[in-house]
PDB file of N, CA and C in Angstrom:
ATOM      1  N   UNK A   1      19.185 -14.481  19.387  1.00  0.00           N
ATOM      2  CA  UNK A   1      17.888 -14.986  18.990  1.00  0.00           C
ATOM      3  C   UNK A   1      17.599 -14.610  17.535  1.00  0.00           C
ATOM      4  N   UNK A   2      17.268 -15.668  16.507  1.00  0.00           N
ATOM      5  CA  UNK A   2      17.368 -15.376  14.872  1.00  0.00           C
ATOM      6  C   UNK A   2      16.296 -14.811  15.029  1.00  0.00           C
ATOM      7  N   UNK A   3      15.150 -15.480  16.092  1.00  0.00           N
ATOM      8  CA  UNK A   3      13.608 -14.936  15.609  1.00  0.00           C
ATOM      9  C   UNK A   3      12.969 -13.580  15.548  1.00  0.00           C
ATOM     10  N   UNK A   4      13.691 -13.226  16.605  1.00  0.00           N
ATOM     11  CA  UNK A   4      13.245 -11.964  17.333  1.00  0.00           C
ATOM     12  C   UNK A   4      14.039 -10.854  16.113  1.00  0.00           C
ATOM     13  N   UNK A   5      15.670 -11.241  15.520  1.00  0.00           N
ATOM     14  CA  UNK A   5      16.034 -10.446  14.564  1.00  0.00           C
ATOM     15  C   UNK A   5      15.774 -10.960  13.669  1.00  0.00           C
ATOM     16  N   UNK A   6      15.024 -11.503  12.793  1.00  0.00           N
ATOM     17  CA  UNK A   6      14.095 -11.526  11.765  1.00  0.00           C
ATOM     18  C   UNK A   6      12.693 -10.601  11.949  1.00  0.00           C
ATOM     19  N   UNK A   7      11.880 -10.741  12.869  1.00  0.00           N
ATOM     20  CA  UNK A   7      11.104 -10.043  13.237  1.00  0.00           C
ATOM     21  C   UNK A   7      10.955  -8.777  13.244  1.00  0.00           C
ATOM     22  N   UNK A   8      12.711  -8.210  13.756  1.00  0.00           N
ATOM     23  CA  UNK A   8      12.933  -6.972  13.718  1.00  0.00           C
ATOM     24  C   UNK A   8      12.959  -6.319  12.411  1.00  0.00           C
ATOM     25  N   UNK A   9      13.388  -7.135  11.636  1.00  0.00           N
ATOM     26  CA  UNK A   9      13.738  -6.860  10.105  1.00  0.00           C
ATOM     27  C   UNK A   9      12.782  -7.000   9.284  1.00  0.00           C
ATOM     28  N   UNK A  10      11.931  -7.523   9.345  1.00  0.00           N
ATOM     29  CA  UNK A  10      10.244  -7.800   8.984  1.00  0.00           C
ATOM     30  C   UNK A  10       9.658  -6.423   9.240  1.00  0.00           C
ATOM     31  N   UNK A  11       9.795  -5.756  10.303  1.00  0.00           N
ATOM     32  CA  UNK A  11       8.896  -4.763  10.782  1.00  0.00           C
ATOM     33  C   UNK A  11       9.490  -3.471  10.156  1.00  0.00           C
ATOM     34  N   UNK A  12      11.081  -3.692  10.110  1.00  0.00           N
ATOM     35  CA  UNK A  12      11.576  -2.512   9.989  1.00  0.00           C
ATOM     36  C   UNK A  12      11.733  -2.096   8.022  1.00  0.00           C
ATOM     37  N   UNK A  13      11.762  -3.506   7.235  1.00  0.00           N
ATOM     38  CA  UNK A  13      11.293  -3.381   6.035  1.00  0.00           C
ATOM     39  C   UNK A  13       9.534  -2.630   5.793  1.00  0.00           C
ATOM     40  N   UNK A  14       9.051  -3.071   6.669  1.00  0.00           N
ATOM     41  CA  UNK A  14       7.808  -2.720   6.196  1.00  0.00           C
ATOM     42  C   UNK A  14       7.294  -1.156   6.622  1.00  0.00           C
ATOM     43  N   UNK A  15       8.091  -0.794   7.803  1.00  0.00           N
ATOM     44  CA  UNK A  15       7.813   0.707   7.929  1.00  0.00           C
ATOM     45  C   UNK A  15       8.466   1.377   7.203  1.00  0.00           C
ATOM     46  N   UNK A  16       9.447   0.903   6.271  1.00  0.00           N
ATOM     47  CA  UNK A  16      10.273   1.195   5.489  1.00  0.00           C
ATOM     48  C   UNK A  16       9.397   2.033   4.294  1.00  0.00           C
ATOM     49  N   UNK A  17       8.832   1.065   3.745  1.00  0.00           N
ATOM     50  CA  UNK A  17       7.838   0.537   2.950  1.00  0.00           C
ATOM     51  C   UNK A  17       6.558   1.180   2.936  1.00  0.00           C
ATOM     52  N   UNK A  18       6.219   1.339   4.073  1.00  0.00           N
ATOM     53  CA  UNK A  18       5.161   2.557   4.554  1.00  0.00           C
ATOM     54  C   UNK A  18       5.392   3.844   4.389  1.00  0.00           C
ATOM     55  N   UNK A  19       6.982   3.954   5.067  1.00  0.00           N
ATOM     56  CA  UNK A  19       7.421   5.387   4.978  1.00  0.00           C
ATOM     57  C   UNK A  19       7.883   6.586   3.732  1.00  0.00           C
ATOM     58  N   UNK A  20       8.026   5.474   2.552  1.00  0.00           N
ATOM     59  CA  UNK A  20       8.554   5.747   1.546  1.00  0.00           C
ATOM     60  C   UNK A  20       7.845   6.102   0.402  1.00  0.00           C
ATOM     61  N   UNK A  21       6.160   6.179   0.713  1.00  0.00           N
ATOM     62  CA  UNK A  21       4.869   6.798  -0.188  1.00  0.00           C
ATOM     63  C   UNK A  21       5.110   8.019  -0.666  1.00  0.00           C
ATOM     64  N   UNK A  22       5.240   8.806  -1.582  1.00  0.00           N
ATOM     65  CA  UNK A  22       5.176  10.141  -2.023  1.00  0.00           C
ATOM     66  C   UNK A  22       4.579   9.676  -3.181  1.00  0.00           C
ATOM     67  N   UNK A  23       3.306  10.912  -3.119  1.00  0.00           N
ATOM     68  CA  UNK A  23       2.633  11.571  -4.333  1.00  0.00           C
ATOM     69  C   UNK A  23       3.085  10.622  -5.873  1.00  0.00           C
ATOM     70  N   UNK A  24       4.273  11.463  -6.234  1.00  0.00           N
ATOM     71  CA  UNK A  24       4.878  11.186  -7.237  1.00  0.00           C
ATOM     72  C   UNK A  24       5.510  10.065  -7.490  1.00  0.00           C
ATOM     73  N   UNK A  25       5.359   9.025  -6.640  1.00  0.00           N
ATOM     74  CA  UNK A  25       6.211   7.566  -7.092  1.00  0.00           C
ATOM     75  C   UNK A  25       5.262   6.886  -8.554  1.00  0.00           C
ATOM     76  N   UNK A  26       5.858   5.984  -8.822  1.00  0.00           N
ATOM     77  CA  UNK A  26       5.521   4.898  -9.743  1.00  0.00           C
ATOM     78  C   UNK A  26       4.788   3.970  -8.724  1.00  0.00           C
ATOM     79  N   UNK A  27       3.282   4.214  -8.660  1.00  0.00           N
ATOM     80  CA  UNK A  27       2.626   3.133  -7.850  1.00  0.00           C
ATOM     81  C   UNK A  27       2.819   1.844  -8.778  1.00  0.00           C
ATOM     82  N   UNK A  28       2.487   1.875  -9.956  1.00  0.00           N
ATOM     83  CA  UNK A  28       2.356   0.593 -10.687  1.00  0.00           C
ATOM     84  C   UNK A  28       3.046  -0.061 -10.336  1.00  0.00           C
ATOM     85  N   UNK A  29       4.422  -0.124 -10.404  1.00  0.00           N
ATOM     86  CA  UNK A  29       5.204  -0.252 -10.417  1.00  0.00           C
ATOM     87  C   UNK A  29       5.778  -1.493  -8.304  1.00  0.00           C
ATOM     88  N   UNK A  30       5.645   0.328  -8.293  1.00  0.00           N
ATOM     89  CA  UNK A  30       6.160  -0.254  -7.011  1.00  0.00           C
ATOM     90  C   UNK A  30       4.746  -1.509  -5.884  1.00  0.00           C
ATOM     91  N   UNK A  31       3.285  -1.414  -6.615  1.00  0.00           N
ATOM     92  CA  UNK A  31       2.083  -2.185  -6.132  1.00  0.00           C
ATOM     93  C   UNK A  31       2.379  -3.461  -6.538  1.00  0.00           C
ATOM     94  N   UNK A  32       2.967  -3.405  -7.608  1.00  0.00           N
ATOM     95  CA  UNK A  32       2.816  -4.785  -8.296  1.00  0.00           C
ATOM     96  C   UNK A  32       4.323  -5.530  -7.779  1.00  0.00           C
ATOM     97  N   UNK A  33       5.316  -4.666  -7.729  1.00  0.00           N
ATOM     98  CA  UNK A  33       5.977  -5.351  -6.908  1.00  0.00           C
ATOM     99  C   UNK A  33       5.667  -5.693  -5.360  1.00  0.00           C
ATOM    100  N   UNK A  34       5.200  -5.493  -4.741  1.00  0.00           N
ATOM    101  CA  UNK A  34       4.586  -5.459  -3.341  1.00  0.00           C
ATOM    102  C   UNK A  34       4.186  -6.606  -3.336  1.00  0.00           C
ATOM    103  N   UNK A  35       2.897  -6.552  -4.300  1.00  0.00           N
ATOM    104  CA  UNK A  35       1.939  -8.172  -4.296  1.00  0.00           C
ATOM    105  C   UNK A  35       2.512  -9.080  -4.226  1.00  0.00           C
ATOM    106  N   UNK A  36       4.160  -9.121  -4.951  1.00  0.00           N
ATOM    107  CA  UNK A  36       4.840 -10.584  -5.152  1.00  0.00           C
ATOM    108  C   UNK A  36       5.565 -10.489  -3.840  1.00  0.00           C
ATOM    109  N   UNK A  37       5.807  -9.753  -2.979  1.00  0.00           N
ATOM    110  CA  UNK A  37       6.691  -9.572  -1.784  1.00  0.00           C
ATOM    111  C   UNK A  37       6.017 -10.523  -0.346  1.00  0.00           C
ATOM    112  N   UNK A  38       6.139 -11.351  -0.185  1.00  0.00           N
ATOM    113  CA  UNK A  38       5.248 -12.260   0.959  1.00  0.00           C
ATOM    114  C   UNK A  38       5.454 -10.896   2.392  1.00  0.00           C
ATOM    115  N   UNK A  39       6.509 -10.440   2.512  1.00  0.00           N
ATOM    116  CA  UNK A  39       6.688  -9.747   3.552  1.00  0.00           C
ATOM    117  C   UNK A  39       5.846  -8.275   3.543  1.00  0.00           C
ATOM    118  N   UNK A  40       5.718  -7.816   2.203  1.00  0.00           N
ATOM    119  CA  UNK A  40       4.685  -6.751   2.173  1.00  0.00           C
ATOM    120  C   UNK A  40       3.736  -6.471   1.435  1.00  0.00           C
ATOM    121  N   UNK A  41       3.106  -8.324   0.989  1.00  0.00           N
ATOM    122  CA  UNK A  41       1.695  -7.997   0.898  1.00  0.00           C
ATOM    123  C   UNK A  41       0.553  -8.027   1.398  1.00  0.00           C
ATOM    124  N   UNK A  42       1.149  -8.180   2.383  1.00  0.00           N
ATOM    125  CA  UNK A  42      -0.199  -8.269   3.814  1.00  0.00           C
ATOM    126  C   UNK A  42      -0.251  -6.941   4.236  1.00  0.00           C
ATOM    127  N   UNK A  43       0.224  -5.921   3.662  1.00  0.00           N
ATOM    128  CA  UNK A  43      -0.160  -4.611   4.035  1.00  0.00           C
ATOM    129  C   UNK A  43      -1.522  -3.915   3.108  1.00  0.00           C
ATOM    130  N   UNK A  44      -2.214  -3.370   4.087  1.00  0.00           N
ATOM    131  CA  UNK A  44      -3.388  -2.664   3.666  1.00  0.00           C
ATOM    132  C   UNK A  44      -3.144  -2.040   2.806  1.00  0.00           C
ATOM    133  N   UNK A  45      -3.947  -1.265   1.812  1.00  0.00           N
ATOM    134  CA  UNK A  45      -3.714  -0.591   0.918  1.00  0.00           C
ATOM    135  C   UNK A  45      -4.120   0.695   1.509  1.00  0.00           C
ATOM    136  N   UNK A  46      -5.451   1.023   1.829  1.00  0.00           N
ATOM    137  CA  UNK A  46      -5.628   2.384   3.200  1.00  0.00           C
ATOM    138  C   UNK A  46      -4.463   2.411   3.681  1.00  0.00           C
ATOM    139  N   UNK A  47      -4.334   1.616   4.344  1.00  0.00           N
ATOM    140  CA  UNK A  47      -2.802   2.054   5.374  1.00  0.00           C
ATOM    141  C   UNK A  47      -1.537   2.432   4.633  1.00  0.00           C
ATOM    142  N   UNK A  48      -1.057   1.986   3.629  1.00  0.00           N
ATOM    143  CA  UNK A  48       0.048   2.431   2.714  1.00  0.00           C
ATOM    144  C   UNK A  48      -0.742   3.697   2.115  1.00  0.00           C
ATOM    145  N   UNK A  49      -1.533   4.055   1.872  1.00  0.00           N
ATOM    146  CA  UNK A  49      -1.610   5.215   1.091  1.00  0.00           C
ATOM    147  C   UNK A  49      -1.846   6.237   2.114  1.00  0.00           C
ATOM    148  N   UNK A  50      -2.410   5.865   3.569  1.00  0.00           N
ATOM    149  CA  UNK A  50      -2.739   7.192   4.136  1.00  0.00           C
ATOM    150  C   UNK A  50      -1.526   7.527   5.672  1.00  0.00           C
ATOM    151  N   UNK A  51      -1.036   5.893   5.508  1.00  0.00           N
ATOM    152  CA  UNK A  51       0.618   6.439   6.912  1.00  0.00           C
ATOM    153  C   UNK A  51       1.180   7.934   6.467  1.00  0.00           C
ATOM    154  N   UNK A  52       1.271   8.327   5.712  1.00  0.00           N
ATOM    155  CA  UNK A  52       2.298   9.242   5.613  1.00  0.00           C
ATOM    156  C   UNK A  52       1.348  10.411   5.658  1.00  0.00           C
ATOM    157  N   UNK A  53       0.037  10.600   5.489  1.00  0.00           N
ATOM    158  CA  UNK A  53      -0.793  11.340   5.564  1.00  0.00           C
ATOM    159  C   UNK A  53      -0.924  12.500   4.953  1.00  0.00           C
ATOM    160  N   UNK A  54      -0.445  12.308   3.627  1.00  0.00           N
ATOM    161  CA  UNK A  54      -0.418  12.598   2.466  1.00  0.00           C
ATOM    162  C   UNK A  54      -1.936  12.678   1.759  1.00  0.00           C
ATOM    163  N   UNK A  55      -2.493  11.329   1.742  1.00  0.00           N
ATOM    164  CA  UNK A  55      -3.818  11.784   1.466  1.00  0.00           C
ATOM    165  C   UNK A  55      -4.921  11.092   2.235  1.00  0.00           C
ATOM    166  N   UNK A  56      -6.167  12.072   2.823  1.00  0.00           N
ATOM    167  CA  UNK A  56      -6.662  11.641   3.751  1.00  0.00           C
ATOM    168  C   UNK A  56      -7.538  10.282   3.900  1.00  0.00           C
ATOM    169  N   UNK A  57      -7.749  10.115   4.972  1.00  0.00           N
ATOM    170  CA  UNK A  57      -7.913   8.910   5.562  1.00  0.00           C
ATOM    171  C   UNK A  57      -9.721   8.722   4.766  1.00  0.00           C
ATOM    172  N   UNK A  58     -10.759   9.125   4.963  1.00  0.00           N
ATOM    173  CA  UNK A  58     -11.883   9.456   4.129  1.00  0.00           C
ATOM    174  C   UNK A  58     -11.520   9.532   2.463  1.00  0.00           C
ATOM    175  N   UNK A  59     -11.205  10.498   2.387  1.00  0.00           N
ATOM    176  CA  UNK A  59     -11.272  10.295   0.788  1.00  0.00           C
ATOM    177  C   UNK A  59     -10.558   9.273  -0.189  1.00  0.00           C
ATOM    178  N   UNK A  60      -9.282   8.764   0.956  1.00  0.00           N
ATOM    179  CA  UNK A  60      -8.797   7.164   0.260  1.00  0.00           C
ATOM    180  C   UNK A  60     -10.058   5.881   0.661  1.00  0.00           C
ATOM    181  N   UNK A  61     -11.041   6.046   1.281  1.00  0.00           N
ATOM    182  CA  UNK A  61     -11.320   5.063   1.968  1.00  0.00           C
ATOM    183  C   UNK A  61     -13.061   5.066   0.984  1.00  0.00           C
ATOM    184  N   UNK A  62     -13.264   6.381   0.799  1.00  0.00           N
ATOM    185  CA  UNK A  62     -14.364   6.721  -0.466  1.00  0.00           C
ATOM    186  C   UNK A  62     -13.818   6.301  -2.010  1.00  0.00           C
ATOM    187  N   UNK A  63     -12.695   5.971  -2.308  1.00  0.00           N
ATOM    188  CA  UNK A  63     -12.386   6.021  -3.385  1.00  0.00           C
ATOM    189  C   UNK A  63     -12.068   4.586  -3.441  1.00  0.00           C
ATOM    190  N   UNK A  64     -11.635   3.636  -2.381  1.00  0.00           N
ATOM    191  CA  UNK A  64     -11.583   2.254  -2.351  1.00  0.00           C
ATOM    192  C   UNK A  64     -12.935   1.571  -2.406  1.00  0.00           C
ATOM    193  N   UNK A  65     -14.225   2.193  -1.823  1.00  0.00           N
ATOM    194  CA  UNK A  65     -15.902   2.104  -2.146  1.00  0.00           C
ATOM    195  C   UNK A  65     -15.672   1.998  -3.779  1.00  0.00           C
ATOM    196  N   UNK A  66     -15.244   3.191  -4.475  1.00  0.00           N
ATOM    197  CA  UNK A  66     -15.811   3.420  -5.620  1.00  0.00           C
ATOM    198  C   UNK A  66     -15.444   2.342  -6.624  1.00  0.00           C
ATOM    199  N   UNK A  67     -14.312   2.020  -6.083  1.00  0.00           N
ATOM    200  CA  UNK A  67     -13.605   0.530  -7.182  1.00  0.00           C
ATOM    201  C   UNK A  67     -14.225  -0.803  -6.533  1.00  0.00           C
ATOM    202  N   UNK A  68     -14.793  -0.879  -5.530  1.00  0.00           N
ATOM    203  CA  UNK A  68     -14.695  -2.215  -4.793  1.00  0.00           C
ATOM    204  C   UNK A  68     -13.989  -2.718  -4.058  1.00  0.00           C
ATOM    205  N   UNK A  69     -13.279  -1.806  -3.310  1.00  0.00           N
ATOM    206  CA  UNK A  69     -12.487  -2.588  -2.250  1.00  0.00           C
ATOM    207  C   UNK A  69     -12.806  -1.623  -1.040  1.00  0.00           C
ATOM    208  N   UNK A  70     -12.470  -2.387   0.011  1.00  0.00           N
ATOM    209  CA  UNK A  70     -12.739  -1.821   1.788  1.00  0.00           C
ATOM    210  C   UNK A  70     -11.323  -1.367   1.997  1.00  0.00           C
ATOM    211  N   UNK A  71     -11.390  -1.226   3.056  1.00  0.00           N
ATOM    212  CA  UNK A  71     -10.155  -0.392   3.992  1.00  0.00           C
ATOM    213  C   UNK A  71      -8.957  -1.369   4.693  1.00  0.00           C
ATOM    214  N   UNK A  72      -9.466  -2.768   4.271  1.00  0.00           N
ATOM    215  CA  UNK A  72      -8.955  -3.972   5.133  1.00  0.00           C
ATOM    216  C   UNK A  72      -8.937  -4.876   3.836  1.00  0.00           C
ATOM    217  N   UNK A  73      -8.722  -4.235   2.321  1.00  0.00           N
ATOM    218  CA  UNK A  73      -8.080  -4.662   1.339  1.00  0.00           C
ATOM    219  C   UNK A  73      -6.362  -4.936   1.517  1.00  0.00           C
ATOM    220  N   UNK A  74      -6.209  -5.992   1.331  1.00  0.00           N
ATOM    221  CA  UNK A  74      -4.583  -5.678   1.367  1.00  0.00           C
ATOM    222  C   UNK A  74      -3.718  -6.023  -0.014  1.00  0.00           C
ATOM    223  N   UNK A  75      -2.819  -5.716  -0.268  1.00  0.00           N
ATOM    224  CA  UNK A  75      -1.872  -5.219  -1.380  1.00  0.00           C
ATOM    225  C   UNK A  75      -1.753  -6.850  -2.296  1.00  0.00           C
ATOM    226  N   UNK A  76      -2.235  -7.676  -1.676  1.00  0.00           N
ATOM    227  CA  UNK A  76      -1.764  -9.127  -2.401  1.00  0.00           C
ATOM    228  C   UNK A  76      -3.239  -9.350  -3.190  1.00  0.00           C
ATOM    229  N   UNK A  77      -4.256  -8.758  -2.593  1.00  0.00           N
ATOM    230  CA  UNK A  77      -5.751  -9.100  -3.157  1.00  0.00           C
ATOM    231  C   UNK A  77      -5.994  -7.886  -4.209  1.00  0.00           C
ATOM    232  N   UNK A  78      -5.212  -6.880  -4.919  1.00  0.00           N
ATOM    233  CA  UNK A  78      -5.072  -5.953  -5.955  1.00  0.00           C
ATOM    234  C   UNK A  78      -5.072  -6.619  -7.282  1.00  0.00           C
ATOM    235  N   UNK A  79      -6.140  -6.667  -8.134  1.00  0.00           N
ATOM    236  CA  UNK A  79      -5.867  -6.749  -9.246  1.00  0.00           C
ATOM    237  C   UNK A  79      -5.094  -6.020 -10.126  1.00  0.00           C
ATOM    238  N   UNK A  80      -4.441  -6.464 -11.336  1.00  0.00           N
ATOM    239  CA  UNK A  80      -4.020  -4.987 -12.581  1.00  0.00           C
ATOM    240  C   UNK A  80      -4.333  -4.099 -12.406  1.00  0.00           C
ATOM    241  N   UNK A  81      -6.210  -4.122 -12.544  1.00  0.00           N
ATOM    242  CA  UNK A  81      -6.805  -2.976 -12.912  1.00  0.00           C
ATOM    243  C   UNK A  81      -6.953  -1.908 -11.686  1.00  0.00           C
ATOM    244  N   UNK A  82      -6.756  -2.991 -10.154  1.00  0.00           N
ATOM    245  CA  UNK A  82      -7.217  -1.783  -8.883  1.00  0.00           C
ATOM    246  C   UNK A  82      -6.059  -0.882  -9.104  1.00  0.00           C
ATOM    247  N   UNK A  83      -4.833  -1.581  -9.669  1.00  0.00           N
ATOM    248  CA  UNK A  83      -3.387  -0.947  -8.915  1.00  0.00           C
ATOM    249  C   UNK A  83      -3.520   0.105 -10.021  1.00  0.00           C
ATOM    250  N   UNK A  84      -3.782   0.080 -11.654  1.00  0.00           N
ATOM    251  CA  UNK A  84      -4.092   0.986 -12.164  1.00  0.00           C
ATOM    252  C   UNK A  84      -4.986   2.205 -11.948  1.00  0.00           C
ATOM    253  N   UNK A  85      -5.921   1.893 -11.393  1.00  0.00           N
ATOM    254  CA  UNK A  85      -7.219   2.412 -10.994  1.00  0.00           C
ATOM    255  C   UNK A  85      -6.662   3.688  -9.640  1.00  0.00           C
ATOM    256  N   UNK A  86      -5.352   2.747  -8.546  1.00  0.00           N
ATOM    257  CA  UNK A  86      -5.350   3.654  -7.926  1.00  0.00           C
ATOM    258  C   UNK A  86      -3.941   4.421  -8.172  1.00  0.00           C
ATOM    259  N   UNK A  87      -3.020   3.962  -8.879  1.00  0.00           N
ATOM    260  CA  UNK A  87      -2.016   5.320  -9.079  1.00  0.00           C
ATOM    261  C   UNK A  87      -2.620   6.290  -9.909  1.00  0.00           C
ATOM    262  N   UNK A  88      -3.746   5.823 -11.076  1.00  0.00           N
ATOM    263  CA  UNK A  88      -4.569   7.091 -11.573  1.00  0.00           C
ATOM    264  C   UNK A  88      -5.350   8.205 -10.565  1.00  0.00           C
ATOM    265  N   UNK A  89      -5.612   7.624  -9.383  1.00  0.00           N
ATOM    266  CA  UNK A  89      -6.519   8.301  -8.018  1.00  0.00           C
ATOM    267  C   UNK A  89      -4.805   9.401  -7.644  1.00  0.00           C
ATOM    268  N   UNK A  90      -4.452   8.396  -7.159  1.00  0.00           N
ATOM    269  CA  UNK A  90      -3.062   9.282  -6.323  1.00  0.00           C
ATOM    270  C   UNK A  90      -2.065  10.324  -7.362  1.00  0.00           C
ATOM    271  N   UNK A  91      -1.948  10.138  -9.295  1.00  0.00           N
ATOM    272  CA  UNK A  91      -1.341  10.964  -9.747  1.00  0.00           C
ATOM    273  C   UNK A  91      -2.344  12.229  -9.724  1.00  0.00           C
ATOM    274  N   UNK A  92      -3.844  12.344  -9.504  1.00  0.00           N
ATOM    275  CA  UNK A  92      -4.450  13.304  -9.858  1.00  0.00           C
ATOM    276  C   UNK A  92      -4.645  14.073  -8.628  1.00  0.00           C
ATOM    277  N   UNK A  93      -3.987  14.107  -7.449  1.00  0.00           N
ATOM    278  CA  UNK A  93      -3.899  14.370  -6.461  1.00  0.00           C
ATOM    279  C   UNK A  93      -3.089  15.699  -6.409  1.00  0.00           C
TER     280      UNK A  93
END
């Protein structure tokens, strides 16, 4: 069945993708590639920053208030300036 292993591979890129958040990455970088990714820009931005639970679930979710975005922002609706806005949040961490 192609569907079901596509599916699998869909899911397993994206926990991938989830799993692979540390502190110290190149968000710019790696956000802005995301946005162009059809397969992982339907991921939340809360949810990529707080799966690994690295930084908490409240204070990412207060700091997405402070720019204008909710918790059910996802990675394709990021402007320049959010993705700037938030690797400046996550390097000062």
């Amino acid at each position: 069945m192609k569907l079901i292993s596509d599916i699998e591979s869909i899911k397993s890129l994206r926990n991938e993708f989830l799993n692979d958040f540390v502190l110290k990455s190149d968000l710019t970088t790696i956000l802005t590639e995301a946005s162009d990714n059809n397969i992982l820009n339907s991921i939340r931005i809360h949810k990529y920053l707080t799966s690994t639970a690295l930084i908490g679930k409240v204070k990412t979710a207060r700091f997405l208030e402070s720019i204008e975005l909710t918790e059910k922002t996802t990675i394709k609706q990021l402007s320049e300036t959010n993705i700037r806005k938030i690797a400046s949040f996550v390097s000062e961490l």
